[in-house]
C-alpha atoms as a PDB file:
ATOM      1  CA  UNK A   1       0.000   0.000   0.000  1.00  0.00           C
ATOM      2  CA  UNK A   2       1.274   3.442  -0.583  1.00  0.00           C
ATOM      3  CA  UNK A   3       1.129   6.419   1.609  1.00  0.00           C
ATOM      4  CA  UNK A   4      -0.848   9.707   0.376  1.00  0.00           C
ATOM      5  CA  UNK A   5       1.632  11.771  -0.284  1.00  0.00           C
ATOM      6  CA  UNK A   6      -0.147  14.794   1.103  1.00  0.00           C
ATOM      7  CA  UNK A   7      -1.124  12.925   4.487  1.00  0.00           C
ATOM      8  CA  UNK A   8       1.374  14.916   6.729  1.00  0.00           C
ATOM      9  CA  UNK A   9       3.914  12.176   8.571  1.00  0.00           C
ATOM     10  CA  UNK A  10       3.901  11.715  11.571  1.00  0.00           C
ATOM     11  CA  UNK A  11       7.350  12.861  14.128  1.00  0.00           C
ATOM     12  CA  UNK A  12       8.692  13.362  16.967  1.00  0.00           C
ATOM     13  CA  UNK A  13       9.404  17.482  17.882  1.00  0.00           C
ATOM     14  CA  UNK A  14      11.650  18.199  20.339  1.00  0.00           C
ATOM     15  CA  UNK A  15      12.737  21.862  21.485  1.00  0.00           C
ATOM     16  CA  UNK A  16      16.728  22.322  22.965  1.00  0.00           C
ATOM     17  CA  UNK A  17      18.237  25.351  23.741  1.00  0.00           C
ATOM     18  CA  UNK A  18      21.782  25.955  22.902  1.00  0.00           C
ATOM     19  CA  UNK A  19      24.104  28.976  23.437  1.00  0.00           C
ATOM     20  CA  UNK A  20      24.818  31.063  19.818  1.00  0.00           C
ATOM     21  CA  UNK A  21      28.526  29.506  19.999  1.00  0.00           C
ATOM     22  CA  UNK A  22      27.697  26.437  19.754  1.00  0.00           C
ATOM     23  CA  UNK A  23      24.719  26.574  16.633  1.00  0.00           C
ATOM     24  CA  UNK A  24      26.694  25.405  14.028  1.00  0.00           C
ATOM     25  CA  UNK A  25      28.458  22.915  15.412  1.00  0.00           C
ATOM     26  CA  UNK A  26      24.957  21.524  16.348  1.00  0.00           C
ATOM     27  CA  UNK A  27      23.319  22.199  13.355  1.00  0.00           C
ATOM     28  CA  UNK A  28      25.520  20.015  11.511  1.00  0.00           C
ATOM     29  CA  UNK A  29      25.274  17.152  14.108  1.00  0.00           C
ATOM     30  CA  UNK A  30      21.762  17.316  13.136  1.00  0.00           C
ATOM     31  CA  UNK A  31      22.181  16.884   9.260  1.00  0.00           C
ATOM     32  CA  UNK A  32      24.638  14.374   9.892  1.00  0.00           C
ATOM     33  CA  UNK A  33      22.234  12.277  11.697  1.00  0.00           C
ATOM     34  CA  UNK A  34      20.356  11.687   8.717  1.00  0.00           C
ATOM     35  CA  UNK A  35      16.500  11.376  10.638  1.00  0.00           C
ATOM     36  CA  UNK A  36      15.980  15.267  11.060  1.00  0.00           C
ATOM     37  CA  UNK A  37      12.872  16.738   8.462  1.00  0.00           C
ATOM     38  CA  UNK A  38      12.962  19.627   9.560  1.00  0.00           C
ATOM     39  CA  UNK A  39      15.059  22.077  12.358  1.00  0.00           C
ATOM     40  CA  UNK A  40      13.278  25.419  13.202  1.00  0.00           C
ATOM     41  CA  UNK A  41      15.802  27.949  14.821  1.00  0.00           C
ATOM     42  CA  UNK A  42      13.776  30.311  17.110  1.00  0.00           C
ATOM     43  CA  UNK A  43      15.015  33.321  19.309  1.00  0.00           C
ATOM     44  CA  UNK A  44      14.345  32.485  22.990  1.00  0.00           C
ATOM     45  CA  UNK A  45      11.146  34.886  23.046  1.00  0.00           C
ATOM     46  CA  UNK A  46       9.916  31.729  20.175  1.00  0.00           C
ATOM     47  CA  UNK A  47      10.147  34.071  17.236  1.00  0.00           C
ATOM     48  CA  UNK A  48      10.856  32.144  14.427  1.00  0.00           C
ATOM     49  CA  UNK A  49      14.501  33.327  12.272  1.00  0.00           C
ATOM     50  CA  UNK A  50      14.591  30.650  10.516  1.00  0.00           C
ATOM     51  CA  UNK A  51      12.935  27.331   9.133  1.00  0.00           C
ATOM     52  CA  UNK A  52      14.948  24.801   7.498  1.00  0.00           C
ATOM     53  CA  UNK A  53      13.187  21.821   5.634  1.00  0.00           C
ATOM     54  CA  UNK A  54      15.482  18.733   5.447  1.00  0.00           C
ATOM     55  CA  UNK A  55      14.776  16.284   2.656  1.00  0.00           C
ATOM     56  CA  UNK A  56      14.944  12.410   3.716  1.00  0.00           C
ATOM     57  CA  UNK A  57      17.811  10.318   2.592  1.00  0.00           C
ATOM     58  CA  UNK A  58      19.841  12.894   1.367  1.00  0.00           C
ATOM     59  CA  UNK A  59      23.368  12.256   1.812  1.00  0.00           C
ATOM     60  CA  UNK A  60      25.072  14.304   4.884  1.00  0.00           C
ATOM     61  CA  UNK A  61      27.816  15.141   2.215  1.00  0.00           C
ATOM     62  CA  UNK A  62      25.589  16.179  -0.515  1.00  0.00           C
ATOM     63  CA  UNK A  63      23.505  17.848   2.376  1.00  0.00           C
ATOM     64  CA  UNK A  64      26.557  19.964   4.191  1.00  0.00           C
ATOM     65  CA  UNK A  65      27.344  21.412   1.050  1.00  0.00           C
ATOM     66  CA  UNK A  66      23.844  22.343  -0.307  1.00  0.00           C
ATOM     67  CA  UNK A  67      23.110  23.676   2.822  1.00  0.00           C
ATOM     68  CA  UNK A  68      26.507  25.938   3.723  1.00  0.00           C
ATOM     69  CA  UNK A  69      24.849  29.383   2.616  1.00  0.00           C
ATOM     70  CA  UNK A  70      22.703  28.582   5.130  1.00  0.00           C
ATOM     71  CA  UNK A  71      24.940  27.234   7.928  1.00  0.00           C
ATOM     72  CA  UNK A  72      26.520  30.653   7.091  1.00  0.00           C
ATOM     73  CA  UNK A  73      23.928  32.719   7.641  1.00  0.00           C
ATOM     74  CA  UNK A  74      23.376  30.693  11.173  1.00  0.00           C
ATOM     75  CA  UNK A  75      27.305  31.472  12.024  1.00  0.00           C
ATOM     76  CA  UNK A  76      26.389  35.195  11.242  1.00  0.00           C
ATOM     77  CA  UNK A  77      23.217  35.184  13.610  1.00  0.00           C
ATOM     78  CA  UNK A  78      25.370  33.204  16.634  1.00  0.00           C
ATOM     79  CA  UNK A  79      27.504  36.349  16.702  1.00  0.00           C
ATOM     80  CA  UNK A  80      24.299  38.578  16.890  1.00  0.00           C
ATOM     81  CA  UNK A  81      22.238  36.348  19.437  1.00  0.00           C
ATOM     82  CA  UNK A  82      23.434  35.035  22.672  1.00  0.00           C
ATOM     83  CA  UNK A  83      20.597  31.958  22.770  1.00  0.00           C
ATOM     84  CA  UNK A  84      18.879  30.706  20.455  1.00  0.00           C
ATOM     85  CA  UNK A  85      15.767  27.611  20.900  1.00  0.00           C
ATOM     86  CA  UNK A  86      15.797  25.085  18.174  1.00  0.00           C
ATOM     87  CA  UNK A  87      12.618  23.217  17.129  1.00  0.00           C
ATOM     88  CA  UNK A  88      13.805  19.772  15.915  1.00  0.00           C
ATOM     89  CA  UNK A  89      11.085  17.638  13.940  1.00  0.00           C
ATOM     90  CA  UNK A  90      12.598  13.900  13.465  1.00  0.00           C
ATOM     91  CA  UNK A  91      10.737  11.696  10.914  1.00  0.00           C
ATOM     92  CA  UNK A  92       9.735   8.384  12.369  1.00  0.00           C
ATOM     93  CA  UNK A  93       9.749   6.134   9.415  1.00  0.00           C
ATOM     94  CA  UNK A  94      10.235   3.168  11.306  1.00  0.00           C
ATOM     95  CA  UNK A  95       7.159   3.499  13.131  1.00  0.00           C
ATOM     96  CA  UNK A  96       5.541   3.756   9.533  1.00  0.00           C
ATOM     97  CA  UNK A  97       7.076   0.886   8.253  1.00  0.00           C
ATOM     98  CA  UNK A  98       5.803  -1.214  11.112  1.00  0.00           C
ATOM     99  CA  UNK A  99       2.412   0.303  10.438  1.00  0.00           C
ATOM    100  CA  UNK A 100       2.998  -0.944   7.298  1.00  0.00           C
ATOM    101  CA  UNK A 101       3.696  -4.423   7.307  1.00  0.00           C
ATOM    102  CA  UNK A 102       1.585  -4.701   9.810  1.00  0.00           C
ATOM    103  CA  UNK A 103      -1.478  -3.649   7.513  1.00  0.00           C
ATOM    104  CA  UNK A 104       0.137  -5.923   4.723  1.00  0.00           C
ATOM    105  CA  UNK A 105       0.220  -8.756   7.009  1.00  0.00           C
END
């Protein structure tokens, strides 16, 4: 069975806060973990600077580099900000899979 691909998937968020030295560095932990959609960098009032949408499967190599105008423009706002809040949404495609061949089964 295939999955509607405008049924939104379902995740796990998770908010951590992390001082502006240390963004980068922890930005690209995140891409390199591969299971990140989507990483929302807020100030610590919860406005929103920045969204970034993280495509599954992509590889972290390919995904560092397409992404380094961006990881620049997050080195430029650490120096600004001395907090920021970062929403992290993780995909959880194992869950689906089990839901999955479960329903095939």
């Amino acid at each position: 069975m295939s999955r509607d691909p405008y049924e939104p998937r379902r995740g796990i968020t998770e908010r951590v806060t992390v001082a502006g030295s240390e963004l980068v560095d922890y930005v690209k932990q995140l891409i390199a973990e591969g299971n990140v959609r989507r990483l929302i960098i807020r100030k610590p009032g919860g406005a929103t600077l920045i969204e970034i949408p993280l495509t599954a499967g992509v590889a972290v190599g390919g995904a560092l580099t397409l992404l380094a105008p961006i990881i620049a423009a997050l080195g430029a706002m650490a120096a600004l900000i001395a907090k920021f809040e970062i929403d992290i949404l993780r995909s959880d495609e194992k869950i689906e899979e089990k839901k999955r061949t479960d329903e095939e089964a």
